[in-house]
PDB file of N, CA and C in Angstrom:
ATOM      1  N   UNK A   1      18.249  77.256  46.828  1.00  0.00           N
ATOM      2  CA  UNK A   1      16.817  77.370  46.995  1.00  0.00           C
ATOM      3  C   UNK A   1      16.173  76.035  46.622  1.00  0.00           C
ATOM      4  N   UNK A   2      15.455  75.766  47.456  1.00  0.00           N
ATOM      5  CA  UNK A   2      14.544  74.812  47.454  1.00  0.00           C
ATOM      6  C   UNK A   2      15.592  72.736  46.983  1.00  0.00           C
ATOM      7  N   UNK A   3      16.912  72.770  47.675  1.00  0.00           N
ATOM      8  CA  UNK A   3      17.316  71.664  47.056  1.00  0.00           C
ATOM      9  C   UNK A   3      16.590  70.306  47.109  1.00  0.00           C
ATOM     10  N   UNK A   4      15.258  70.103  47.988  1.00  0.00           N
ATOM     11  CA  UNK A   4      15.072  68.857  47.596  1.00  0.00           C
ATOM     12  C   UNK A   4      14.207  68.962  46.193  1.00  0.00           C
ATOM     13  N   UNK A   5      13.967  69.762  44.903  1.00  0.00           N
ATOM     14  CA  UNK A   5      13.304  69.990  43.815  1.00  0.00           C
ATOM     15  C   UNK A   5      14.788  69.967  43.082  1.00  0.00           C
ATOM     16  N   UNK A   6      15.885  70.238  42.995  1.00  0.00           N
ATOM     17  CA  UNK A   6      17.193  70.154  42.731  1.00  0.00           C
ATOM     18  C   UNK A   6      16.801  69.627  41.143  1.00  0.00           C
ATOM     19  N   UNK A   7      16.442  68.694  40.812  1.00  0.00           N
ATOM     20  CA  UNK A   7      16.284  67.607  39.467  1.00  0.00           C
ATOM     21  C   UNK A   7      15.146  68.021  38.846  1.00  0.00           C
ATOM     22  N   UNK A   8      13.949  68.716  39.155  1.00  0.00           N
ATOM     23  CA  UNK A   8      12.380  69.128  38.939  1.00  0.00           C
ATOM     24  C   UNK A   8      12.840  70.734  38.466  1.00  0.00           C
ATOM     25  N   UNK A   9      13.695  71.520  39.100  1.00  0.00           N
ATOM     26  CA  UNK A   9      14.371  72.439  38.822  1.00  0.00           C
ATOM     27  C   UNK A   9      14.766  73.001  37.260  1.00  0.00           C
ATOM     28  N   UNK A  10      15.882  72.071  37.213  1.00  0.00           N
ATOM     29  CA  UNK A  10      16.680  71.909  35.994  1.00  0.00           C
ATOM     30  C   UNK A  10      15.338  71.261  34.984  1.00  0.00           C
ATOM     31  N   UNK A  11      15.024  70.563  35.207  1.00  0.00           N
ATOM     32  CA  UNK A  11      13.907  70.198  34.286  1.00  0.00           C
ATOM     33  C   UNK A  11      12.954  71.408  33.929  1.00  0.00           C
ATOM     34  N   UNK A  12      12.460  71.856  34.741  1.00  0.00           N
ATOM     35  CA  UNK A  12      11.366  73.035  34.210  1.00  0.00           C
ATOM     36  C   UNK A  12      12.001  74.342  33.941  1.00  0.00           C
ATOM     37  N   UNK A  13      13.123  74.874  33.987  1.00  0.00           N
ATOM     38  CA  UNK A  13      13.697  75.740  33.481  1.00  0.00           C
ATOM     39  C   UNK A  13      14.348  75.017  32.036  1.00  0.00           C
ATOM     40  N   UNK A  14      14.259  73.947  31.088  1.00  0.00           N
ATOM     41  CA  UNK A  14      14.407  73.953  30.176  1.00  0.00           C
ATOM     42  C   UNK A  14      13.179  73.450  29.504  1.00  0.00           C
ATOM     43  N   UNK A  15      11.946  73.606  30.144  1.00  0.00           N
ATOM     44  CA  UNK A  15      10.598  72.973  29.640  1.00  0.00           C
ATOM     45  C   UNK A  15       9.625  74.122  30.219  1.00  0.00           C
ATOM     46  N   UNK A  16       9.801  74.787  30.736  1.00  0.00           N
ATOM     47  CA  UNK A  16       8.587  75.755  31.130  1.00  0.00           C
ATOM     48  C   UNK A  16       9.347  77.471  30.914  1.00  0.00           C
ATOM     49  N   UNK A  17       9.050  78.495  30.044  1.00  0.00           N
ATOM     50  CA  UNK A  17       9.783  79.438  30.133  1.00  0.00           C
ATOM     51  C   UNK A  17       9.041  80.600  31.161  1.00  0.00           C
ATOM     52  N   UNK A  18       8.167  79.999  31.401  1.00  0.00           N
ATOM     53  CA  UNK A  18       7.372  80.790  32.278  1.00  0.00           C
ATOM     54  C   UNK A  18       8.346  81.219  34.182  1.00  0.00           C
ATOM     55  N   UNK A  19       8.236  79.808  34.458  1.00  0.00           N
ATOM     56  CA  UNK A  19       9.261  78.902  35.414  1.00  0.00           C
ATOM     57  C   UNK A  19      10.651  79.761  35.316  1.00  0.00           C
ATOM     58  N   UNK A  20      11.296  79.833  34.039  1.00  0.00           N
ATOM     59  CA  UNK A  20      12.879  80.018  33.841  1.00  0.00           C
ATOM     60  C   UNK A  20      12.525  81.562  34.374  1.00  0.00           C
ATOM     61  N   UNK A  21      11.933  82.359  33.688  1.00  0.00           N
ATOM     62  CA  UNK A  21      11.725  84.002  34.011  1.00  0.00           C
ATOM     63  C   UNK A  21      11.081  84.081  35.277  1.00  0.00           C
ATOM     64  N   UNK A  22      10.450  83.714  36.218  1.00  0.00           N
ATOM     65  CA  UNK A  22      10.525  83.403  37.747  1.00  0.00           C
ATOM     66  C   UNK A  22      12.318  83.798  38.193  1.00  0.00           C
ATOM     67  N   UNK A  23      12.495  81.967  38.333  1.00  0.00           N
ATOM     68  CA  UNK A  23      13.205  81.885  38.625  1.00  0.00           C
ATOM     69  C   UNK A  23      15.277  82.299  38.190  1.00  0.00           C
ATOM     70  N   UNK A  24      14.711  83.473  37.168  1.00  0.00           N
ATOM     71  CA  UNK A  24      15.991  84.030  36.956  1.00  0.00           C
ATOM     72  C   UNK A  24      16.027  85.258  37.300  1.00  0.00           C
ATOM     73  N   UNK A  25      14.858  85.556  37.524  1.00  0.00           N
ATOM     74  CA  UNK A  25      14.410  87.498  38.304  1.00  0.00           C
ATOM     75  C   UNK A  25      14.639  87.081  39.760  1.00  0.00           C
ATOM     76  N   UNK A  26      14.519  85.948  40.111  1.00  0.00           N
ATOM     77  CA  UNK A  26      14.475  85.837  41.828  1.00  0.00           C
ATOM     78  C   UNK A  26      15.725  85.963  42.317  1.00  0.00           C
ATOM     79  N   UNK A  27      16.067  84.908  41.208  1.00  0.00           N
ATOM     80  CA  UNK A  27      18.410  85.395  41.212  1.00  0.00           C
ATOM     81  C   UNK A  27      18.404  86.362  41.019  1.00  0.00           C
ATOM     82  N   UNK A  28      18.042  87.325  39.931  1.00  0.00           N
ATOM     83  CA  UNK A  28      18.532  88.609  39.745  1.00  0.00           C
ATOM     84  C   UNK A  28      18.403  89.442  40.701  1.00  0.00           C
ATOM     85  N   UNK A  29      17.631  89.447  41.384  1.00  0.00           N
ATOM     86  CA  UNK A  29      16.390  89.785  43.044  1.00  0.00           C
ATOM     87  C   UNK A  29      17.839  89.781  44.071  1.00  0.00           C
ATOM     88  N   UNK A  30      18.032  88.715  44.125  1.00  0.00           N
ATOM     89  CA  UNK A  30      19.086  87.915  45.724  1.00  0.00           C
ATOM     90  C   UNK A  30      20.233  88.774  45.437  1.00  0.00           C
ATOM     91  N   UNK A  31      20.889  88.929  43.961  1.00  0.00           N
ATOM     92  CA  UNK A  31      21.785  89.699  43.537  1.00  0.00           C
ATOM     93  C   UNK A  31      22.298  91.006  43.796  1.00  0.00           C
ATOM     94  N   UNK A  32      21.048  91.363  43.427  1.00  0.00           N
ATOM     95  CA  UNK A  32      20.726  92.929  43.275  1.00  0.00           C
ATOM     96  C   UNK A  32      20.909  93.623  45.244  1.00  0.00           C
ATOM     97  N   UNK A  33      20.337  92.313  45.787  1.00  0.00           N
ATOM     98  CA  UNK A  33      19.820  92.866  47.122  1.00  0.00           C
ATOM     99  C   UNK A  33      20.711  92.922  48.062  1.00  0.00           C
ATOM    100  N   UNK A  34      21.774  91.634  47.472  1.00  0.00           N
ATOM    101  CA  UNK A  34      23.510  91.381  48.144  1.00  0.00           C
ATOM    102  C   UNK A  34      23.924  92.713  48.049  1.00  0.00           C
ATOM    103  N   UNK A  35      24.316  93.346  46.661  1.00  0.00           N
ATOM    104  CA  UNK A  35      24.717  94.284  46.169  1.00  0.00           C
ATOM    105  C   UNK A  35      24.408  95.735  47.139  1.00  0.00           C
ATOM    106  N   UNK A  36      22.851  96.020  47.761  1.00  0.00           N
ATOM    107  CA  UNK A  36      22.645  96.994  47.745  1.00  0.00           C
ATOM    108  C   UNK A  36      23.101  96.920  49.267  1.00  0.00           C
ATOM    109  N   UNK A  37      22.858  95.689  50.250  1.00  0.00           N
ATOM    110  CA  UNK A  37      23.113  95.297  51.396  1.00  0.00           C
ATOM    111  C   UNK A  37      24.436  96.069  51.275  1.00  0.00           C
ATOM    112  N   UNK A  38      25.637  95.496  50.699  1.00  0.00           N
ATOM    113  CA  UNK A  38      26.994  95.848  50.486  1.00  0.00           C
ATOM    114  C   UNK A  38      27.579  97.476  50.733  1.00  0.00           C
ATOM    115  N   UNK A  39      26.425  97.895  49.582  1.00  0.00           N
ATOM    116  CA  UNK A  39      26.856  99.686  49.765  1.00  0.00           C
ATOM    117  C   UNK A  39      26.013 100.598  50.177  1.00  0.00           C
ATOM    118  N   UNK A  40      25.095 101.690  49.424  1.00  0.00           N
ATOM    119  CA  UNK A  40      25.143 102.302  50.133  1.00  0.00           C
ATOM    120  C   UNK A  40      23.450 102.597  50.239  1.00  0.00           C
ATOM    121  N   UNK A  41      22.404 101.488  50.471  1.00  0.00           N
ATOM    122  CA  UNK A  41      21.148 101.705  49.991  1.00  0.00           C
ATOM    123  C   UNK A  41      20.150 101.719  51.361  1.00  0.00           C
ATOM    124  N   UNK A  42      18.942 102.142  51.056  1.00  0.00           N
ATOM    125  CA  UNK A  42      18.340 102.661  52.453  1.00  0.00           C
ATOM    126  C   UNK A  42      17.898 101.013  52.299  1.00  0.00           C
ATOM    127  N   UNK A  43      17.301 101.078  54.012  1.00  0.00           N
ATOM    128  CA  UNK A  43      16.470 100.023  54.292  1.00  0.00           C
ATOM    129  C   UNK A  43      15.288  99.698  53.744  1.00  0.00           C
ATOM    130  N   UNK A  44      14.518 100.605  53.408  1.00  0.00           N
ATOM    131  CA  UNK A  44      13.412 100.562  52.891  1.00  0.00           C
ATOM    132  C   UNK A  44      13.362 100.238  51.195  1.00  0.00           C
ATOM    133  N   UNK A  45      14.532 100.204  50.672  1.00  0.00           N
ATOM    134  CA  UNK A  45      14.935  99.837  49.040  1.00  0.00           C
ATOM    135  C   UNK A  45      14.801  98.086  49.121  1.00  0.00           C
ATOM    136  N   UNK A  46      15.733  97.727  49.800  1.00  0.00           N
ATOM    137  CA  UNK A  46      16.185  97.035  50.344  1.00  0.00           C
ATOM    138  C   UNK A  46      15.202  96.074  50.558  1.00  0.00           C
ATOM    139  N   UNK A  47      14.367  96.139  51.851  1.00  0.00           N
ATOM    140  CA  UNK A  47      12.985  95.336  51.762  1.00  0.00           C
ATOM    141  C   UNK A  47      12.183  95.554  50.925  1.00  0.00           C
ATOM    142  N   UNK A  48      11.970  96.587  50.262  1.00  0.00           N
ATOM    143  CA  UNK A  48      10.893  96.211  48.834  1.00  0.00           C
ATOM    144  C   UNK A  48      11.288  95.393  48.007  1.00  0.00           C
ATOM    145  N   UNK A  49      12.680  94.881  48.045  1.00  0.00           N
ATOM    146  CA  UNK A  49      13.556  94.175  46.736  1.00  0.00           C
ATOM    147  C   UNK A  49      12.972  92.446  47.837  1.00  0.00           C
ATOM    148  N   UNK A  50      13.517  92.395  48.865  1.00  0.00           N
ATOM    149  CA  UNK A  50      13.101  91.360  49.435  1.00  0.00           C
ATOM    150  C   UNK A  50      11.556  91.020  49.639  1.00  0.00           C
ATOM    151  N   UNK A  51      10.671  91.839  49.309  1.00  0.00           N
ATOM    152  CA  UNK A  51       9.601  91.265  49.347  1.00  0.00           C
ATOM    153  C   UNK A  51       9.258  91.001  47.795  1.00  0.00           C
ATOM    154  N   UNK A  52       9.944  91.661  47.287  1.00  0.00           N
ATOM    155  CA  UNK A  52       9.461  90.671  45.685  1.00  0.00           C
ATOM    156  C   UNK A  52       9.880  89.709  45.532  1.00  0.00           C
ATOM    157  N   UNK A  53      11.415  89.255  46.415  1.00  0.00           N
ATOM    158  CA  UNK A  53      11.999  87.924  46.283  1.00  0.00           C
ATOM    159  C   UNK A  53      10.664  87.160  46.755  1.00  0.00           C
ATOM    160  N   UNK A  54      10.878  87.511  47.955  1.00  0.00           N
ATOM    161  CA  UNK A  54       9.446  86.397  48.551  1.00  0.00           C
ATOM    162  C   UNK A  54       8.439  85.838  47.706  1.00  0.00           C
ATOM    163  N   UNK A  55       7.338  86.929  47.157  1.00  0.00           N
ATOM    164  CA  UNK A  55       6.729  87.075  46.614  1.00  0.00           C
ATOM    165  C   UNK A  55       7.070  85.784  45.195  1.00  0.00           C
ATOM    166  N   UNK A  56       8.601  86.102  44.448  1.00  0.00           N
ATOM    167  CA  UNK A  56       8.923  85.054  43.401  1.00  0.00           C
ATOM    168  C   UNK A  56       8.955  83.822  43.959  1.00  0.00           C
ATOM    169  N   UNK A  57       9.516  83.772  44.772  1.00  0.00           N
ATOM    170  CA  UNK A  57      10.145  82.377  45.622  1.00  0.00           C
ATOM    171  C   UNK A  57       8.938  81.345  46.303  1.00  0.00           C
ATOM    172  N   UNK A  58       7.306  82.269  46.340  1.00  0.00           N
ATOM    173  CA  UNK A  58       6.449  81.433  46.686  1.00  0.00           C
ATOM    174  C   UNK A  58       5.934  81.384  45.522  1.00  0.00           C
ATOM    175  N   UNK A  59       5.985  81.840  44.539  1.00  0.00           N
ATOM    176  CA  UNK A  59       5.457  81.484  42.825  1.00  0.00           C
ATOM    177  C   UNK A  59       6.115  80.511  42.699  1.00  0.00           C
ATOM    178  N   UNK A  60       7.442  80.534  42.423  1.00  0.00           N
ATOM    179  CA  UNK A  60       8.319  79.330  42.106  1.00  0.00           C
ATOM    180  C   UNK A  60       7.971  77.909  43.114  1.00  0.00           C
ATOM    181  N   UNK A  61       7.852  78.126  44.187  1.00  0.00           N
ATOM    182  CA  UNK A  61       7.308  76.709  45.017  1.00  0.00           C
ATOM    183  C   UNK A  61       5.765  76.176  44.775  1.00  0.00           C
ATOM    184  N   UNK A  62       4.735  76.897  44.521  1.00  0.00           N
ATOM    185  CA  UNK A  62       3.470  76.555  43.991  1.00  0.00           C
ATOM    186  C   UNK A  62       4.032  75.697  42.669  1.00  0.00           C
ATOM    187  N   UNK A  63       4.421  76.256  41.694  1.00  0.00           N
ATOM    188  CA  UNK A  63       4.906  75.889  40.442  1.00  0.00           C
ATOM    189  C   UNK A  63       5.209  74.173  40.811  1.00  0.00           C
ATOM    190  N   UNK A  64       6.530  74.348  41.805  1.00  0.00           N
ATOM    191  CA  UNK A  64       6.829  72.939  42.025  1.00  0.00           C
ATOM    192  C   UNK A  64       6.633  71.694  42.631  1.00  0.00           C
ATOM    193  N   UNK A  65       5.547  72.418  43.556  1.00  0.00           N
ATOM    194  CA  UNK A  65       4.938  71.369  44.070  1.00  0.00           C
ATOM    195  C   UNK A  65       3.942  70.689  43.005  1.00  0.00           C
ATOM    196  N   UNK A  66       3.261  72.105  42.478  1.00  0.00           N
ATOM    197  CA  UNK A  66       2.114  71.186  41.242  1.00  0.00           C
ATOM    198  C   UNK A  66       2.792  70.168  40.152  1.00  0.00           C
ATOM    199  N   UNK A  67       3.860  70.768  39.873  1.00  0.00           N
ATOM    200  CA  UNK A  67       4.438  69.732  38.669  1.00  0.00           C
ATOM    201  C   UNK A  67       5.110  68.383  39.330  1.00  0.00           C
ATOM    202  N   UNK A  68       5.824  68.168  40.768  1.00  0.00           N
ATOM    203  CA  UNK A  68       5.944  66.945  41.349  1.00  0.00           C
ATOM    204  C   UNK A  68       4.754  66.338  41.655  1.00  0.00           C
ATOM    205  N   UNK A  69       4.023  66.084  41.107  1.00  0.00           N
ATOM    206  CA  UNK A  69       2.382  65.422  41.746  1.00  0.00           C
ATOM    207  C   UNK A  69       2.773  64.440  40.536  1.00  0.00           C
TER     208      UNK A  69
END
């Protein structure tokens, strides 16, 4: 996710804990959603889990664009 922030990344997950809990629910998110893809979960589980990814994943890019300025 997002590799040209790759270095801005690692930096604000050990300087912003706000940032780290984002971006460790969004993993937990992608995880969870592999998982349910895998076995045995309705569609509609499924996209509610992916729209919260979204939802994190454009928090987390606001975040990084403001702090690369």
């Amino acid at each position: 996710m997002f590799p040209e922030f790759r270095d801005l990344i690692s930096k604000l997950k050990t300087e912003d804990a706000h940032f780290t809990r984002l971006f460790d629910k969004h993993n937990d998110l992608d995880q969870q959603i592999k998982n349910m893809e895998a076995g045995i979960a309705s569609a509609a589980e499924v996209e509610t889990l992916k729209k919260e990814k979204l939802k994190l994943k454009d928090e987390l890019y606001v975040i990084l664009k403001a702090a690369s300025v």
